[in-house]
PDB file of N, CA and C in Angstrom:
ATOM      1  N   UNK A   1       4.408  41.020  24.061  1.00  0.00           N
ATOM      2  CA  UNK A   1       4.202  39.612  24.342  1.00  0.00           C
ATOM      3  C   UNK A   1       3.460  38.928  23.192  1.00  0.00           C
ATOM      4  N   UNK A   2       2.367  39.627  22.408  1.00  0.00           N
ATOM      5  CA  UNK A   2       1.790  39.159  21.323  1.00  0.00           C
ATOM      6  C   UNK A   2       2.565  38.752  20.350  1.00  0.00           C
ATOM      7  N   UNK A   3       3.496  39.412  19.498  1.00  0.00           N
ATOM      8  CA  UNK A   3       4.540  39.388  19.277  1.00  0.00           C
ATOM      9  C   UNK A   3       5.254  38.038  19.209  1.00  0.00           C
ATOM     10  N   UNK A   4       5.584  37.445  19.976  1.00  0.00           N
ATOM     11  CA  UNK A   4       6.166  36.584  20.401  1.00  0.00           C
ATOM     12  C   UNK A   4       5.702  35.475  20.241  1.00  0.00           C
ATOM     13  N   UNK A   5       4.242  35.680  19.934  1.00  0.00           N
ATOM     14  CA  UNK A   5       3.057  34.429  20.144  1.00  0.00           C
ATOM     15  C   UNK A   5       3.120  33.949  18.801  1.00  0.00           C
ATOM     16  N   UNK A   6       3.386  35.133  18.033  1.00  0.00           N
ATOM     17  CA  UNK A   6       2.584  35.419  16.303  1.00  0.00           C
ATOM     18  C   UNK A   6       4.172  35.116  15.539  1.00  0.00           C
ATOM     19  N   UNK A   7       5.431  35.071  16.876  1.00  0.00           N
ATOM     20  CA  UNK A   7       6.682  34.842  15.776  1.00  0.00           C
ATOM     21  C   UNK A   7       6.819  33.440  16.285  1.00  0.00           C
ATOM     22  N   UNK A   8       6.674  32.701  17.353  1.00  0.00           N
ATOM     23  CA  UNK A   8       6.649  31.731  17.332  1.00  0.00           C
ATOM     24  C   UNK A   8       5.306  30.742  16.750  1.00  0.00           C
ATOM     25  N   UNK A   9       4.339  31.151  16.157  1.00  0.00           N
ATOM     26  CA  UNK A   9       3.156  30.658  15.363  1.00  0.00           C
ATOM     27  C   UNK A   9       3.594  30.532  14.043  1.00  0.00           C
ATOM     28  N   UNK A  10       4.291  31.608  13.427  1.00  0.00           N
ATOM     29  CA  UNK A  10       4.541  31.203  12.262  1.00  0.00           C
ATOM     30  C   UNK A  10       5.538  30.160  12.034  1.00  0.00           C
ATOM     31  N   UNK A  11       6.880  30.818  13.093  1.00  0.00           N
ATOM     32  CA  UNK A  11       7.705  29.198  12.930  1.00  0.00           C
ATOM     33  C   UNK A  11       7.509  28.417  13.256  1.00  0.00           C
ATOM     34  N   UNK A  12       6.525  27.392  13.745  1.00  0.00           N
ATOM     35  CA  UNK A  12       5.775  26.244  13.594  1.00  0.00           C
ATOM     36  C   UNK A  12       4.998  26.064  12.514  1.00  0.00           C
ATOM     37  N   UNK A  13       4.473  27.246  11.969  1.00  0.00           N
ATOM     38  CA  UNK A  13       3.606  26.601  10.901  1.00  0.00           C
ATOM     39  C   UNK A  13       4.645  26.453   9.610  1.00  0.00           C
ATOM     40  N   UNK A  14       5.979  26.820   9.709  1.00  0.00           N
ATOM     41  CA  UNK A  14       6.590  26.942   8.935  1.00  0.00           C
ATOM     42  C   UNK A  14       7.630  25.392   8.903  1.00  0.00           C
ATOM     43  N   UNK A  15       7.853  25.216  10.083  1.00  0.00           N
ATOM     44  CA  UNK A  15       8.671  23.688  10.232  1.00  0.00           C
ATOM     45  C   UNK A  15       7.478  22.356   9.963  1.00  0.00           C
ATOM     46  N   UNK A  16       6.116  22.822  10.312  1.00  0.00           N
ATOM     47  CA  UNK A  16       5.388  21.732   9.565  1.00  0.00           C
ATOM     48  C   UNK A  16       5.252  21.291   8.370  1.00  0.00           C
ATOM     49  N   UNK A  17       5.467  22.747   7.318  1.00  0.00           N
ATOM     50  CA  UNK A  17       5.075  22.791   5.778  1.00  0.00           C
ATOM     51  C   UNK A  17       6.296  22.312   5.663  1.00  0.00           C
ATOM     52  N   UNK A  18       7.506  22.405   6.109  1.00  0.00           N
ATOM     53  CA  UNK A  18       8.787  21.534   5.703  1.00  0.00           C
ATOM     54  C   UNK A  18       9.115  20.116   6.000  1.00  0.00           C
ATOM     55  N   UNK A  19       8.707  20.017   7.257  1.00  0.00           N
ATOM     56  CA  UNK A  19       8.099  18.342   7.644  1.00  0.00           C
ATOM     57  C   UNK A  19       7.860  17.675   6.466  1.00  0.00           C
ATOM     58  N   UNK A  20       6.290  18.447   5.915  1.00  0.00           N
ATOM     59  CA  UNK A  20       5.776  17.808   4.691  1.00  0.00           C
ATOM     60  C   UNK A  20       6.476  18.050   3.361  1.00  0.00           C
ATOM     61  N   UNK A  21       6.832  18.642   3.006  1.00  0.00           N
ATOM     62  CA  UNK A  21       7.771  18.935   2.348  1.00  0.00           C
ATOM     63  C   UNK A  21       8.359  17.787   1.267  1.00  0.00           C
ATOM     64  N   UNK A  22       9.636  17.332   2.691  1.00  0.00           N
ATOM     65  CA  UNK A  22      10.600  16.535   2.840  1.00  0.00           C
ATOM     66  C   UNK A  22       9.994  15.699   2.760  1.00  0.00           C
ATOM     67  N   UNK A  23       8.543  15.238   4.090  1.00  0.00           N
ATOM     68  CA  UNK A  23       8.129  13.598   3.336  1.00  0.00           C
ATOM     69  C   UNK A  23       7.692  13.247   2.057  1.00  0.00           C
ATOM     70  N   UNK A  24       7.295  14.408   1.852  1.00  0.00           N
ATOM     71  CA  UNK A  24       6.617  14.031  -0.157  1.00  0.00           C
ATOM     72  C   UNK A  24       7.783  13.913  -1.057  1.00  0.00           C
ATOM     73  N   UNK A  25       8.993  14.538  -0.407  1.00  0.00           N
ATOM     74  CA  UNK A  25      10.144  14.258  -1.397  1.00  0.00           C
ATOM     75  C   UNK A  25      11.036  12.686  -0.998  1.00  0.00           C
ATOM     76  N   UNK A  26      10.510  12.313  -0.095  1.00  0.00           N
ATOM     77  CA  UNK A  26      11.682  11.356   0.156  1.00  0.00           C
ATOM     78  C   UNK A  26      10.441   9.668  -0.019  1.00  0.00           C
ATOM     79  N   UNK A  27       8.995   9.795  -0.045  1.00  0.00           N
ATOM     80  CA  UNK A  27       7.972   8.647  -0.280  1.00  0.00           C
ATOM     81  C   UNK A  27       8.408   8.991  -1.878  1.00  0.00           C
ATOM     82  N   UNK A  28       8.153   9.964  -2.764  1.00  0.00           N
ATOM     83  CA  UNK A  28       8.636   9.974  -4.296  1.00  0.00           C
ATOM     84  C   UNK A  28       9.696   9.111  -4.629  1.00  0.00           C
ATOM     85  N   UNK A  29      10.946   9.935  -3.988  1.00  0.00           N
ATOM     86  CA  UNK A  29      12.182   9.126  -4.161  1.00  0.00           C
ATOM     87  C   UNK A  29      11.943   7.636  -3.903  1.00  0.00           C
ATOM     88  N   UNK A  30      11.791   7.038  -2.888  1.00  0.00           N
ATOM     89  CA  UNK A  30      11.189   5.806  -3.040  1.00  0.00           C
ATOM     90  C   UNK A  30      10.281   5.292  -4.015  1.00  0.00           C
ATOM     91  N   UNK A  31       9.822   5.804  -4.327  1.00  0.00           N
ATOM     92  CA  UNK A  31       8.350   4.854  -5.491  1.00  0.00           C
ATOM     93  C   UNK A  31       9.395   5.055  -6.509  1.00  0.00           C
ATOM     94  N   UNK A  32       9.802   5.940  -6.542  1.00  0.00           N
ATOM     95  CA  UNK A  32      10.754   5.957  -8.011  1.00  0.00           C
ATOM     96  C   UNK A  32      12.141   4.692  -7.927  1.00  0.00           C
ATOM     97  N   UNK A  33      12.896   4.878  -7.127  1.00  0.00           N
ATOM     98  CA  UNK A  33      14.015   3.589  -7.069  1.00  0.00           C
ATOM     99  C   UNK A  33      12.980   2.459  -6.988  1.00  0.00           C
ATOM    100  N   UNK A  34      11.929   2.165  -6.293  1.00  0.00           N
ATOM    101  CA  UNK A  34      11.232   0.803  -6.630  1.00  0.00           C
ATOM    102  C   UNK A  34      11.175   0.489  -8.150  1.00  0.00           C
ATOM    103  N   UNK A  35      10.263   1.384  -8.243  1.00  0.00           N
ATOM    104  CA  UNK A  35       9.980   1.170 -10.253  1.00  0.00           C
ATOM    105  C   UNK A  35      11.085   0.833 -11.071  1.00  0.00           C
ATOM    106  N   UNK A  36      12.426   2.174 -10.544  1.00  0.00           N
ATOM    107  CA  UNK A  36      13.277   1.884 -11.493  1.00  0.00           C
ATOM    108  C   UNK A  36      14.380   0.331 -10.788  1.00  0.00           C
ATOM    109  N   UNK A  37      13.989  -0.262  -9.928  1.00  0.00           N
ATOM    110  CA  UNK A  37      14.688  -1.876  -9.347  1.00  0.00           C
ATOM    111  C   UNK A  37      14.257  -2.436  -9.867  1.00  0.00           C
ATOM    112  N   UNK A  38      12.535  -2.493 -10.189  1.00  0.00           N
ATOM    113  CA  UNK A  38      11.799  -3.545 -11.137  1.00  0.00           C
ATOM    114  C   UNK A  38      12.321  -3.920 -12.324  1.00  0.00           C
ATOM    115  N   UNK A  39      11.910  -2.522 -12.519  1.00  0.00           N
ATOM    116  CA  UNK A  39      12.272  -2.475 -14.509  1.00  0.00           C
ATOM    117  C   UNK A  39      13.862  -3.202 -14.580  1.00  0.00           C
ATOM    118  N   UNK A  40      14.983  -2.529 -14.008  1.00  0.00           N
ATOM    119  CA  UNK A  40      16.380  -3.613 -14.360  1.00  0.00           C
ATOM    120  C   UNK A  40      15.525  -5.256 -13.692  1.00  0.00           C
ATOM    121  N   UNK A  41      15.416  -5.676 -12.932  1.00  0.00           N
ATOM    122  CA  UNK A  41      14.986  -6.666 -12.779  1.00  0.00           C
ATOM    123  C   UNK A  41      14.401  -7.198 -13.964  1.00  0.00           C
ATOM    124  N   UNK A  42      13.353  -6.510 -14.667  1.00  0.00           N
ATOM    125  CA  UNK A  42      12.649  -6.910 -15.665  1.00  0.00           C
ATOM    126  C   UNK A  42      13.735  -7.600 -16.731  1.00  0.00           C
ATOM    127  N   UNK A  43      14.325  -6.756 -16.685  1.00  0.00           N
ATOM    128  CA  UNK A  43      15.755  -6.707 -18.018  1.00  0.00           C
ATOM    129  C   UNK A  43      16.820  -7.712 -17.418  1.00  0.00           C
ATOM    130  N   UNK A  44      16.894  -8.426 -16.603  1.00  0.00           N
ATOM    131  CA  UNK A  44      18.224  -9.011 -16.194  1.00  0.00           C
ATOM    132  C   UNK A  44      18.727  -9.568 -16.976  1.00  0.00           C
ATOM    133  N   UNK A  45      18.106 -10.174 -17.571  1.00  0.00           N
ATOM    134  CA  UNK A  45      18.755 -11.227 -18.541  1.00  0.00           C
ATOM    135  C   UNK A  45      19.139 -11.011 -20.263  1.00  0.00           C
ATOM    136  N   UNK A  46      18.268  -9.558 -20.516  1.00  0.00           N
ATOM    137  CA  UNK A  46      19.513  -8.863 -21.511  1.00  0.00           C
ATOM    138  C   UNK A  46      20.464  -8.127 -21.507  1.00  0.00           C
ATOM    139  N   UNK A  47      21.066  -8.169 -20.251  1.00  0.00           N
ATOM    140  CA  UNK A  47      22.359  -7.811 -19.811  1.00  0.00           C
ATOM    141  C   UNK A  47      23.245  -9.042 -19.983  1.00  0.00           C
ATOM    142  N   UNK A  48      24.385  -8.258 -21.071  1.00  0.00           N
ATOM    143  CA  UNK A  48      25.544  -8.989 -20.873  1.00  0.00           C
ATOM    144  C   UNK A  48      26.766  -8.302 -20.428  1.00  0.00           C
ATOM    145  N   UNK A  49      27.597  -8.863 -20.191  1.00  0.00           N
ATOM    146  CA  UNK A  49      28.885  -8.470 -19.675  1.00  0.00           C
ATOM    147  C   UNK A  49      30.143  -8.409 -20.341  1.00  0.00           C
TER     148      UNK A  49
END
């Protein structure tokens, strides 16, 4: 029965560290497409076509 306690303990502590994981990868991804929307923004107007 212990066993059981200690395999379901780790897979929770294991779907949390991936929880976090994923949010630190997907708030990054965001700050990064912001910055890089600015910056073309910055530039709009030495774009020609």
């Amino acid at each position: 029965m212990e066993k059981a306690y200690t395999t379901m303990k780790s897979s929770g502590v294991g779907s949390i560290v991936i929880g976090i994981v994923i949010l630190t990868v997907g708030v990054t991804a965001g700050i990064l497409s912001i910055v890089s929307g600015a910056c073309l923004l910055k530039h709009k107007k030495e774009i020609t076509f």
